[in-house]
PDB file of N, CA and C in Angstrom:
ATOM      1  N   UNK A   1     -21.218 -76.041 -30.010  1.00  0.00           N
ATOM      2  CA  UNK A   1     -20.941 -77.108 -29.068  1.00  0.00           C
ATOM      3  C   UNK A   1     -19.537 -77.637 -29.325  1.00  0.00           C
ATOM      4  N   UNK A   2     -18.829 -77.895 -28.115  1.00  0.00           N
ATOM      5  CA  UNK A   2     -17.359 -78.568 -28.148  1.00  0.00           C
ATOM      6  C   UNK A   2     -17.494 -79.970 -28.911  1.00  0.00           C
ATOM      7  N   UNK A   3     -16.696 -79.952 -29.485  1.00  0.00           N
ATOM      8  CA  UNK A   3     -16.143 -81.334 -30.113  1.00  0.00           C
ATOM      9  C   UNK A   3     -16.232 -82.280 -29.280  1.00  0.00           C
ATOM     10  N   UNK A   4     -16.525 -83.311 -28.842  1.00  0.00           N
ATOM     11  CA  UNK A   4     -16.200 -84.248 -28.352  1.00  0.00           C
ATOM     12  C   UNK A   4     -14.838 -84.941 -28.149  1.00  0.00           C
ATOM     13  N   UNK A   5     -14.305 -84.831 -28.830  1.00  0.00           N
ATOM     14  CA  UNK A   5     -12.904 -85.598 -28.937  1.00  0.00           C
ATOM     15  C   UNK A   5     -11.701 -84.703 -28.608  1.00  0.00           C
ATOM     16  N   UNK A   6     -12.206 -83.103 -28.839  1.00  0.00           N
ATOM     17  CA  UNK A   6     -11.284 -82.046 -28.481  1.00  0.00           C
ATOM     18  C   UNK A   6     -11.445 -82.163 -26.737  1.00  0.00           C
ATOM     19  N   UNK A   7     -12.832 -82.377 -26.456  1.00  0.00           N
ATOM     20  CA  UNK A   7     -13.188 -81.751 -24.859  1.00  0.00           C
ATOM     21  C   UNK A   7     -12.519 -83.082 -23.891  1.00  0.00           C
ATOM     22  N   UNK A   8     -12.544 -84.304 -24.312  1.00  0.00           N
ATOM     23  CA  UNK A   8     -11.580 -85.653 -23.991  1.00  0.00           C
ATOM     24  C   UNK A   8     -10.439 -85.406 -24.037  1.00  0.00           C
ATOM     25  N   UNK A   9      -9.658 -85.077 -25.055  1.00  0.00           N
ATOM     26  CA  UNK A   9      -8.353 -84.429 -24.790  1.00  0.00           C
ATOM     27  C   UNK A   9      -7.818 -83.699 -23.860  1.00  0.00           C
ATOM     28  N   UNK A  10      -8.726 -82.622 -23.268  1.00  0.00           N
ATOM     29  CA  UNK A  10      -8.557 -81.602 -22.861  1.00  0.00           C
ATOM     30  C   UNK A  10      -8.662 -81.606 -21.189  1.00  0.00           C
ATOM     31  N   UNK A  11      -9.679 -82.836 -20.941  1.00  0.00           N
ATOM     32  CA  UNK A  11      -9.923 -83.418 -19.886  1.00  0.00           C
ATOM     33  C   UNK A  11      -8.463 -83.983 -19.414  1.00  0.00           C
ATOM     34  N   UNK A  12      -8.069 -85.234 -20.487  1.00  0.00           N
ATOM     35  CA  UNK A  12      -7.057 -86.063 -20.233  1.00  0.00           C
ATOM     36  C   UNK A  12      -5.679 -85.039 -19.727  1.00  0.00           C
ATOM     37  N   UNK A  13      -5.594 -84.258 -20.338  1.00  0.00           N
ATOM     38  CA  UNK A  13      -4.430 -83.638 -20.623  1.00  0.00           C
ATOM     39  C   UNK A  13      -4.357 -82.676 -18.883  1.00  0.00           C
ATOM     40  N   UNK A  14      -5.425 -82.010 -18.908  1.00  0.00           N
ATOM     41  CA  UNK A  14      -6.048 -81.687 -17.383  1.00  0.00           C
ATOM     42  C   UNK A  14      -5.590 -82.790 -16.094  1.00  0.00           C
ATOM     43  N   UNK A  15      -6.171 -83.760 -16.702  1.00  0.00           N
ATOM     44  CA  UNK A  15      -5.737 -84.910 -15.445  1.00  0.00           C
ATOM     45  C   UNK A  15      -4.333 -85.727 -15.586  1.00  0.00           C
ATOM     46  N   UNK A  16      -3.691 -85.146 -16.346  1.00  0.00           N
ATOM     47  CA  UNK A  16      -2.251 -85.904 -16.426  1.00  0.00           C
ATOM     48  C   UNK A  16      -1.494 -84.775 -16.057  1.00  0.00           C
ATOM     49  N   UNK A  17      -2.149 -83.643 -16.165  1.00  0.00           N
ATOM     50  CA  UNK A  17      -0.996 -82.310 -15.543  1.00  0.00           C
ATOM     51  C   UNK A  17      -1.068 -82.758 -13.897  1.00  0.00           C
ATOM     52  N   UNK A  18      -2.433 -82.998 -13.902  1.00  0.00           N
ATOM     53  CA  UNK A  18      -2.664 -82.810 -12.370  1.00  0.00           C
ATOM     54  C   UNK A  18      -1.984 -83.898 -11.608  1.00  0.00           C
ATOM     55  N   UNK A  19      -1.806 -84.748 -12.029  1.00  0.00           N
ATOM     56  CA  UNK A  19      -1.468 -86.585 -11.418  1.00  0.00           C
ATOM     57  C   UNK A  19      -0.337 -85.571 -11.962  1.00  0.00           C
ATOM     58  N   UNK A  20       0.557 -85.342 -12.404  1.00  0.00           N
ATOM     59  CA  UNK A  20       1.875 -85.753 -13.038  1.00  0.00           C
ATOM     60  C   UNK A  20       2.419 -84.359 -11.267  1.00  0.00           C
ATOM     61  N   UNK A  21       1.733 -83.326 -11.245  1.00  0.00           N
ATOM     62  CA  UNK A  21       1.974 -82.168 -10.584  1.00  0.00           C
ATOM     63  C   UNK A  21       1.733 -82.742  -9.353  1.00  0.00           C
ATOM     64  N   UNK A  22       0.472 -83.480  -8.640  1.00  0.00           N
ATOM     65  CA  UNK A  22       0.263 -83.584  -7.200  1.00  0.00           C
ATOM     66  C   UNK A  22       1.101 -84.990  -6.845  1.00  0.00           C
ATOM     67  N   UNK A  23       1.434 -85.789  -7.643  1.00  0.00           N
ATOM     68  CA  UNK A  23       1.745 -87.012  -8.042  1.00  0.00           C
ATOM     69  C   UNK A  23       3.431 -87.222  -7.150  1.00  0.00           C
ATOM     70  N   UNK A  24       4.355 -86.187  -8.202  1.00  0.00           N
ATOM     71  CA  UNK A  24       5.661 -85.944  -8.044  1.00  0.00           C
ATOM     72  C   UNK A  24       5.674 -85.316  -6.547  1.00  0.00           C
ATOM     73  N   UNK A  25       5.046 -84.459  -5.622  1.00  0.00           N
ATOM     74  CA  UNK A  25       5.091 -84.104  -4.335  1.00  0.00           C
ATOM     75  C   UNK A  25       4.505 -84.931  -2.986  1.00  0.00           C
ATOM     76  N   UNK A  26       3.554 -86.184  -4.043  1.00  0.00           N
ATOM     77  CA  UNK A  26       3.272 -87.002  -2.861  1.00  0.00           C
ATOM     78  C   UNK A  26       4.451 -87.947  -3.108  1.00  0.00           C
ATOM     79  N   UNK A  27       4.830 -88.566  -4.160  1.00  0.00           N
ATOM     80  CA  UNK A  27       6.041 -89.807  -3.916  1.00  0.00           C
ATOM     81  C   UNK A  27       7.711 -88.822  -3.072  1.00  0.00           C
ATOM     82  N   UNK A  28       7.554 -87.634  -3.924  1.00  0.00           N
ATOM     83  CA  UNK A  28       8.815 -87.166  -2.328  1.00  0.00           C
ATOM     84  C   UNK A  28       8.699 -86.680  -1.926  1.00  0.00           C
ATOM     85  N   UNK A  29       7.759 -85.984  -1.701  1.00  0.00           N
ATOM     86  CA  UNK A  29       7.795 -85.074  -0.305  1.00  0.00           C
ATOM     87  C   UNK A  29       8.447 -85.425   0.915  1.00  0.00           C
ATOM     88  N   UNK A  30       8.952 -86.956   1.190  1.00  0.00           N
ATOM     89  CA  UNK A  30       9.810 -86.274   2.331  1.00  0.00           C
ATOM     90  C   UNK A  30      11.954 -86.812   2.247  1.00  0.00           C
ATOM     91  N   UNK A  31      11.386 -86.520   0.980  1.00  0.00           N
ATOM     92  CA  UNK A  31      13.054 -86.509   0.487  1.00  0.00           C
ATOM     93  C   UNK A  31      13.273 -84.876   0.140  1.00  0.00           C
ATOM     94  N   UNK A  32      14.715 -84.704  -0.086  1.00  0.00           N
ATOM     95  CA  UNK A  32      15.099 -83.431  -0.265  1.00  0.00           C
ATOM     96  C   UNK A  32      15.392 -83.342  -1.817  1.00  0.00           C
ATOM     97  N   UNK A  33      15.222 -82.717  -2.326  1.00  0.00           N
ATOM     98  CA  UNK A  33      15.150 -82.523  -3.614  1.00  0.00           C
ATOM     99  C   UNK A  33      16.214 -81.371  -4.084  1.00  0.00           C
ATOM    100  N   UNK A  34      17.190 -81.906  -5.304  1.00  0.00           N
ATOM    101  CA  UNK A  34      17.884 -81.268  -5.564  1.00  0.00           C
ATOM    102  C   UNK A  34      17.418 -79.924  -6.732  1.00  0.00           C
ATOM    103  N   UNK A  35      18.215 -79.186  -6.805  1.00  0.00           N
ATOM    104  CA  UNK A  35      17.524 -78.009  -7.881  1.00  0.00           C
ATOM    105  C   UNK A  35      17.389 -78.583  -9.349  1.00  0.00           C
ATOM    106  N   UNK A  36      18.303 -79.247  -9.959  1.00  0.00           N
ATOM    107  CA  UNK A  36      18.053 -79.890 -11.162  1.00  0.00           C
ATOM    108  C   UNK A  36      16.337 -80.935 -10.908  1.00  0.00           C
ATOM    109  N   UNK A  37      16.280 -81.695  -9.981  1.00  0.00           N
ATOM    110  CA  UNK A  37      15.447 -82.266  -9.537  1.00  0.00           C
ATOM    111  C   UNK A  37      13.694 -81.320  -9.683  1.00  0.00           C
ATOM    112  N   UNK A  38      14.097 -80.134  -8.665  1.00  0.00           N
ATOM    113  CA  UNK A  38      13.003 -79.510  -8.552  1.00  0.00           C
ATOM    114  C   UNK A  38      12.778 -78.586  -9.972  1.00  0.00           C
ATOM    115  N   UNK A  39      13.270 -78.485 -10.856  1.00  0.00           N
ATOM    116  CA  UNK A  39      13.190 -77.590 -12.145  1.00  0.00           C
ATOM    117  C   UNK A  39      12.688 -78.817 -13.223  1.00  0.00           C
ATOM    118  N   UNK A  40      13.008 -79.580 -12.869  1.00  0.00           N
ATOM    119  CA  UNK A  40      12.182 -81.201 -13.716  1.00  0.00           C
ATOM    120  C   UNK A  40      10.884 -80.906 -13.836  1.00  0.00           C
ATOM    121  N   UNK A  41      10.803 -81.534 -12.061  1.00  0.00           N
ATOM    122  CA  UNK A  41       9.519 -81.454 -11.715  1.00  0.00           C
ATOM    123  C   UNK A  41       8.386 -80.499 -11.710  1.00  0.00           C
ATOM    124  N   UNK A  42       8.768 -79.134 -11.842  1.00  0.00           N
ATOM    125  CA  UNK A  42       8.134 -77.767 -12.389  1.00  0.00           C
ATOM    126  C   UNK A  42       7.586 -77.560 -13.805  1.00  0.00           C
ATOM    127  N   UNK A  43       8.919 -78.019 -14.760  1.00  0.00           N
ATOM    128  CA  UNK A  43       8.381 -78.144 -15.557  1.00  0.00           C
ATOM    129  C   UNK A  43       7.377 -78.960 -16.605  1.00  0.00           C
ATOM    130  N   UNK A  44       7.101 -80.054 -15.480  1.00  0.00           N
ATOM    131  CA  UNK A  44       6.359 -81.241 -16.143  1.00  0.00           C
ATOM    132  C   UNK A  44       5.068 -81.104 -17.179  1.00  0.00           C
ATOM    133  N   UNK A  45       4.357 -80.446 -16.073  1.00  0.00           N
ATOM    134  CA  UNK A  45       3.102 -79.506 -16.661  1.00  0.00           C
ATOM    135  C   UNK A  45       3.306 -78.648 -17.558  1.00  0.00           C
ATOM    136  N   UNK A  46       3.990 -78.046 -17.968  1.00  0.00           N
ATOM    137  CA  UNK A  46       4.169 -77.252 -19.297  1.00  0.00           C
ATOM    138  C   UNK A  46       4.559 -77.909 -20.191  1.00  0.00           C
ATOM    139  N   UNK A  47       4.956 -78.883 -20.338  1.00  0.00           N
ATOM    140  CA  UNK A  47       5.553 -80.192 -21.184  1.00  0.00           C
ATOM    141  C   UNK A  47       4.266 -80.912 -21.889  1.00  0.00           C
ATOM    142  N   UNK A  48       3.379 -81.650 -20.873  1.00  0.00           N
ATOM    143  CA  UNK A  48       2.259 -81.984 -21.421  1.00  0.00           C
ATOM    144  C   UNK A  48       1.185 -80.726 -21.827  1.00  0.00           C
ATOM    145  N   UNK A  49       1.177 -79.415 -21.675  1.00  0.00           N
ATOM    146  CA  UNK A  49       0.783 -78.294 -22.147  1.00  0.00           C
ATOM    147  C   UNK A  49       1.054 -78.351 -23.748  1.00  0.00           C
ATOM    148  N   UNK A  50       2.406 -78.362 -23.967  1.00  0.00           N
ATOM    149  CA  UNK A  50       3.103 -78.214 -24.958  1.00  0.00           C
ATOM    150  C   UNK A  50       2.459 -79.458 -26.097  1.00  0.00           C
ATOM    151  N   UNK A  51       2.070 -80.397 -25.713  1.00  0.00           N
ATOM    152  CA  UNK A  51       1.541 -81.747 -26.399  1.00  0.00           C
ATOM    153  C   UNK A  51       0.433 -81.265 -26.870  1.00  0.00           C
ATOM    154  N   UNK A  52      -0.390 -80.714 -26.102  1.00  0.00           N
ATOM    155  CA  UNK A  52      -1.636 -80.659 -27.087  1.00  0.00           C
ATOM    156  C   UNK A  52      -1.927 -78.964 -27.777  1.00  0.00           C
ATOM    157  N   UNK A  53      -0.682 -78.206 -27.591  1.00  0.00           N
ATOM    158  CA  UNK A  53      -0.809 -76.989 -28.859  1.00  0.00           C
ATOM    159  C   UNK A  53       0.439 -77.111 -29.881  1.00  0.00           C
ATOM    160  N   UNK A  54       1.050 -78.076 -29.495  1.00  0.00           N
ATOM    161  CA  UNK A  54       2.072 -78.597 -30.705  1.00  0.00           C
ATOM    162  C   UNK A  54       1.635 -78.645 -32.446  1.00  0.00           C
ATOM    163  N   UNK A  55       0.967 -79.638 -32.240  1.00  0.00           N
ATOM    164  CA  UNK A  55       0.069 -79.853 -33.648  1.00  0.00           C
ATOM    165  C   UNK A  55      -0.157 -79.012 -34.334  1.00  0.00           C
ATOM    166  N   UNK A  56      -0.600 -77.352 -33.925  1.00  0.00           N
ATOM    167  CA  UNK A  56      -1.664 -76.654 -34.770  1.00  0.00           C
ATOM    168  C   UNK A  56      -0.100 -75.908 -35.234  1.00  0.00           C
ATOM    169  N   UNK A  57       0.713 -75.813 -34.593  1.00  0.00           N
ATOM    170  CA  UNK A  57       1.916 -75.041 -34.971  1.00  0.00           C
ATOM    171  C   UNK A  57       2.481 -75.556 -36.429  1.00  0.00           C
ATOM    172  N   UNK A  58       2.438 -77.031 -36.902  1.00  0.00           N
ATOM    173  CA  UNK A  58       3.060 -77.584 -37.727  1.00  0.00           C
ATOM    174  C   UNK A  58       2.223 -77.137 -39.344  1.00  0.00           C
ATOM    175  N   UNK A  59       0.716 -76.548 -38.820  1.00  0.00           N
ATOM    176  CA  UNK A  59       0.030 -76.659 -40.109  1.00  0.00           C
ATOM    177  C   UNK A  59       0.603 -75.836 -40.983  1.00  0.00           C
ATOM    178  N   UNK A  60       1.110 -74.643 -40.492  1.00  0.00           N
ATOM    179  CA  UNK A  60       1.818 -73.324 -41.694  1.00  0.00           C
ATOM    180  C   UNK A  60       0.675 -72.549 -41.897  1.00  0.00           C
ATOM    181  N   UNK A  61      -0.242 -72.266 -40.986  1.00  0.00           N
ATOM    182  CA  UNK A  61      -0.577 -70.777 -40.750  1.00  0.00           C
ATOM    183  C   UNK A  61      -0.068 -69.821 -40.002  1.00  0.00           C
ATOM    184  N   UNK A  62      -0.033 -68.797 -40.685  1.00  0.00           N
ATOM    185  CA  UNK A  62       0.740 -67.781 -40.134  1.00  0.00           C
ATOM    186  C   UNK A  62       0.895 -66.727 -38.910  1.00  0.00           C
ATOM    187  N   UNK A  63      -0.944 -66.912 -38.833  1.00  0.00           N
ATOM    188  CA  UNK A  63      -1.114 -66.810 -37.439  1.00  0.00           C
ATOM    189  C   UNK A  63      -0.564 -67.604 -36.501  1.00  0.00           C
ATOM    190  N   UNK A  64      -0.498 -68.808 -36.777  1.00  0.00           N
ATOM    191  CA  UNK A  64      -0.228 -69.767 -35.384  1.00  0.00           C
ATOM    192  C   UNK A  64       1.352 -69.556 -35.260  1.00  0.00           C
ATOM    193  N   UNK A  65       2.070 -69.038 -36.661  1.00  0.00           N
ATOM    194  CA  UNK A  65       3.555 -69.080 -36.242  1.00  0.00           C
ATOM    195  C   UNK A  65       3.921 -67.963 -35.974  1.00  0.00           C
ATOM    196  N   UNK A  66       3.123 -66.961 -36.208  1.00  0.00           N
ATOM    197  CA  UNK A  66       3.278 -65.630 -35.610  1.00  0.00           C
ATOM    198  C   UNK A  66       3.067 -65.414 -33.765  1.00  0.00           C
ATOM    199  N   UNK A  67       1.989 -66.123 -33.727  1.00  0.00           N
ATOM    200  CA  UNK A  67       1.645 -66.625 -32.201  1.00  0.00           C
ATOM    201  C   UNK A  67       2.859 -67.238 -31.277  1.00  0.00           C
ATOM    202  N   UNK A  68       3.130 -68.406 -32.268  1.00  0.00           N
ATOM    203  CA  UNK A  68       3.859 -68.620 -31.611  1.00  0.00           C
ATOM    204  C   UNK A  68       5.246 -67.971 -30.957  1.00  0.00           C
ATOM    205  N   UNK A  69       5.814 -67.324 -32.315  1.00  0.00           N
ATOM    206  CA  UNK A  69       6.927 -66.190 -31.792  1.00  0.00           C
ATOM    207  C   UNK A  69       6.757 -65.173 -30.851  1.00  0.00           C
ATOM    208  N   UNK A  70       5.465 -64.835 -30.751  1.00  0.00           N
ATOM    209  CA  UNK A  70       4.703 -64.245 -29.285  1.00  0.00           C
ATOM    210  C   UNK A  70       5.307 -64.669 -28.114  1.00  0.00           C
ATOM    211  N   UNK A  71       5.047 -65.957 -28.333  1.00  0.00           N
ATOM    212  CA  UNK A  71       4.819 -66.845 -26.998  1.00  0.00           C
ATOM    213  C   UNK A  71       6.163 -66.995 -26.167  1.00  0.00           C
ATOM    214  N   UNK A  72       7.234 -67.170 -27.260  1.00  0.00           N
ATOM    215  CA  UNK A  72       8.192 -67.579 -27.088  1.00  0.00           C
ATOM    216  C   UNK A  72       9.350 -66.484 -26.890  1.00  0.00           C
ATOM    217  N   UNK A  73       8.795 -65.307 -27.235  1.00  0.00           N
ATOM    218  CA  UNK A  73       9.432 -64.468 -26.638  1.00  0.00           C
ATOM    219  C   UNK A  73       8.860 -64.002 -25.179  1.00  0.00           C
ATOM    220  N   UNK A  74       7.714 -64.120 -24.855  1.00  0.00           N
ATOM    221  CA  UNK A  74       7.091 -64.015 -23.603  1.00  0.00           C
ATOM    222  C   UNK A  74       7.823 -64.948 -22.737  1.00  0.00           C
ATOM    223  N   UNK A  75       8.076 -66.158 -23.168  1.00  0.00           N
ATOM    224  CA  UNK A  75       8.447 -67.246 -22.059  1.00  0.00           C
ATOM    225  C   UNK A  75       9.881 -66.945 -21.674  1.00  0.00           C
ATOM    226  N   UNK A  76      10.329 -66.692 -22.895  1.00  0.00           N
ATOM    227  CA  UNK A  76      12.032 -66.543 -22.331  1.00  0.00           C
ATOM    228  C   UNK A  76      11.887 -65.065 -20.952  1.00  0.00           C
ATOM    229  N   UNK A  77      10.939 -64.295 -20.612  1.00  0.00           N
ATOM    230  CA  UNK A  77      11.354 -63.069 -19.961  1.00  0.00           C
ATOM    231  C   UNK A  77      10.041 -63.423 -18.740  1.00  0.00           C
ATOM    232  N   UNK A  78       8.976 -64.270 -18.996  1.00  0.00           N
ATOM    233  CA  UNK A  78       7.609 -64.077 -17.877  1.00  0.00           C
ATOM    234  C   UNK A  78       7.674 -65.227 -17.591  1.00  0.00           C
ATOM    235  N   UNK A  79       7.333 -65.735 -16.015  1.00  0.00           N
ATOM    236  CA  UNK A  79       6.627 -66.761 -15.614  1.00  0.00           C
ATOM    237  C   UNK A  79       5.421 -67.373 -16.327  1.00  0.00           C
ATOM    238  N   UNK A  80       4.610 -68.708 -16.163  1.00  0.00           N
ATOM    239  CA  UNK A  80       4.249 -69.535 -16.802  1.00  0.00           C
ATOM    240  C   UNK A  80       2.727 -68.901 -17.160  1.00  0.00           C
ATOM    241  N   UNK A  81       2.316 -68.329 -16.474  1.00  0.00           N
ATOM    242  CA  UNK A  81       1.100 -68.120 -16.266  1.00  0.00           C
ATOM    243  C   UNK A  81       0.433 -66.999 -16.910  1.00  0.00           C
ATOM    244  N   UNK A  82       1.349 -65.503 -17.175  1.00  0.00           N
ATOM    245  CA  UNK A  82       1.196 -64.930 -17.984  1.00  0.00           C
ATOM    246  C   UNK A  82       1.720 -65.185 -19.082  1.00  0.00           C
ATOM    247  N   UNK A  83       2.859 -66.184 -19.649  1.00  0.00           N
ATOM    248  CA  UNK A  83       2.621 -66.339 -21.057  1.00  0.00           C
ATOM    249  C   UNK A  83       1.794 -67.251 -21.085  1.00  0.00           C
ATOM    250  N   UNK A  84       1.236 -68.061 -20.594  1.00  0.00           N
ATOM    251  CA  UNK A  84      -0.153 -69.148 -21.422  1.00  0.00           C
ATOM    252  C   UNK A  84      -1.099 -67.882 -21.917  1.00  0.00           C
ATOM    253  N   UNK A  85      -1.453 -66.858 -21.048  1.00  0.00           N
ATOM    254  CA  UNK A  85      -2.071 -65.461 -20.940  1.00  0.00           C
ATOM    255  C   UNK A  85      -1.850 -65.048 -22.464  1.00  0.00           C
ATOM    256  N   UNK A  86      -0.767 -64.600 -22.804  1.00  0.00           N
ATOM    257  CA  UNK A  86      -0.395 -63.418 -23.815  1.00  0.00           C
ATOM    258  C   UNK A  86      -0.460 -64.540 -25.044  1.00  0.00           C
ATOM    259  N   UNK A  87       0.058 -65.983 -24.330  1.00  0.00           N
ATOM    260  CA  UNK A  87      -0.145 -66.822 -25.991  1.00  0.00           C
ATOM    261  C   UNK A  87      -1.567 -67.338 -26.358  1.00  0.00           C
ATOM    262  N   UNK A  88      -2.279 -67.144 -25.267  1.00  0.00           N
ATOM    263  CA  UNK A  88      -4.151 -67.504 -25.765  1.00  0.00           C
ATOM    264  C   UNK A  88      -4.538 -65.982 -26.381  1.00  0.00           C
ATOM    265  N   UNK A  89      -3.883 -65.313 -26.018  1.00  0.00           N
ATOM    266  CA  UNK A  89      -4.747 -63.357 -26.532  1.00  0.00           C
ATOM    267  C   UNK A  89      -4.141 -63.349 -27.967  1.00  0.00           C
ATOM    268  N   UNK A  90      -2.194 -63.681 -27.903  1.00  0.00           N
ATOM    269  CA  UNK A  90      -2.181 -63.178 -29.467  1.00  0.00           C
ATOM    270  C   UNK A  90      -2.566 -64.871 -30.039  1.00  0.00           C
ATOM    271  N   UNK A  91      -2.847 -65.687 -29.963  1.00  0.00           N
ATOM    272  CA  UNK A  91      -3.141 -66.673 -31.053  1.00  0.00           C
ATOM    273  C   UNK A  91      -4.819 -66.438 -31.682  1.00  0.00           C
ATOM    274  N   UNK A  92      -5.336 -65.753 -30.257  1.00  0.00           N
ATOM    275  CA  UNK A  92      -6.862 -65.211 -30.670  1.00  0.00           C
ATOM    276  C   UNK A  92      -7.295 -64.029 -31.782  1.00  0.00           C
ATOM    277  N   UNK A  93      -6.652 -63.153 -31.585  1.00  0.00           N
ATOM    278  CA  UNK A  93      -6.208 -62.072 -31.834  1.00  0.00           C
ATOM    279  C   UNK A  93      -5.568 -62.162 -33.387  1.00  0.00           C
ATOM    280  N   UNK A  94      -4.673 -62.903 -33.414  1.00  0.00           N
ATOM    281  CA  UNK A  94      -4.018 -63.087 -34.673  1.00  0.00           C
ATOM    282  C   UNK A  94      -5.025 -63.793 -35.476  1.00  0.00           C
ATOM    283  N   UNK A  95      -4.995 -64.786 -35.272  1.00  0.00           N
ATOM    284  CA  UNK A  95      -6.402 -66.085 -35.822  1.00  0.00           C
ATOM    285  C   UNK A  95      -7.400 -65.241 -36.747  1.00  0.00           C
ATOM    286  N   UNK A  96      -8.216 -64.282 -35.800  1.00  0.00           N
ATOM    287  CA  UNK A  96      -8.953 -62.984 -36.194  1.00  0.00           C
ATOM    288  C   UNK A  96      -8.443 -61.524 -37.188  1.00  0.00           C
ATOM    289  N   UNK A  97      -7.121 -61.615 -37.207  1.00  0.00           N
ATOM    290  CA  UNK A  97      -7.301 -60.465 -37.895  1.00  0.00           C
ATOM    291  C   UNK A  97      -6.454 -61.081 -39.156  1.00  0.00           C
ATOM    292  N   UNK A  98      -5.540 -62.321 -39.247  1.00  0.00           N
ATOM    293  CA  UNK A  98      -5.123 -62.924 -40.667  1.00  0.00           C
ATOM    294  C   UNK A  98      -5.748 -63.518 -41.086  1.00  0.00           C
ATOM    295  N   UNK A  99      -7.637 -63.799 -40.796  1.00  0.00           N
ATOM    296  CA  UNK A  99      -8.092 -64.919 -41.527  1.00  0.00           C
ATOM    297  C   UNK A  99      -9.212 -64.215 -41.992  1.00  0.00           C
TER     298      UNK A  99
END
């Protein structure tokens, strides 16, 4: 069974992507938006993403920093969606075969 306090997080974090994502297109949608503007606002949601897998990175397992160099080479070359992809497989993946 989920944690309680993990599955609240996870909720919150869910509903602040979502308010922060549907949020920013209802206050302008009918202004014009500049490209610095619209690359903000894109990246908002990966920002609060970033908040709640931050933490496990700091502990100094080696999986998670191995993962992470995964990830981060994925992001610099793939859109958002397949690296969340490749960084949930190798943090799984790794987790499992260094522990």
């Amino acid at each position: 069974m989920a944690d309680p306090l993990y599955l609240t997080a996870i909720v919150l974090m869910a509903t602040v992507t979502y308010l922060t994502r549907i949020g920013g297109y209802l206050f302008l949608r009918n202004r014009a938006l500049g490209p610095r503007l619209r690359i903000v606002m894109e990246s908002a949601p990966g920002c609060v993403l970033i908040t709640v897998i931050a933490p496990d990175f700091v502990t100094g397992r080696p999986a998670d920093l191995i993962a992470l160099a995964v990830t981060m080479l994925a992001a610099a070359r793939l859109p958002v969606l397949p690296t969340v992809i490749i960084a949930i497989a190798a943090a799984g993946i790794l987790r499992h075969a260094l522990v």
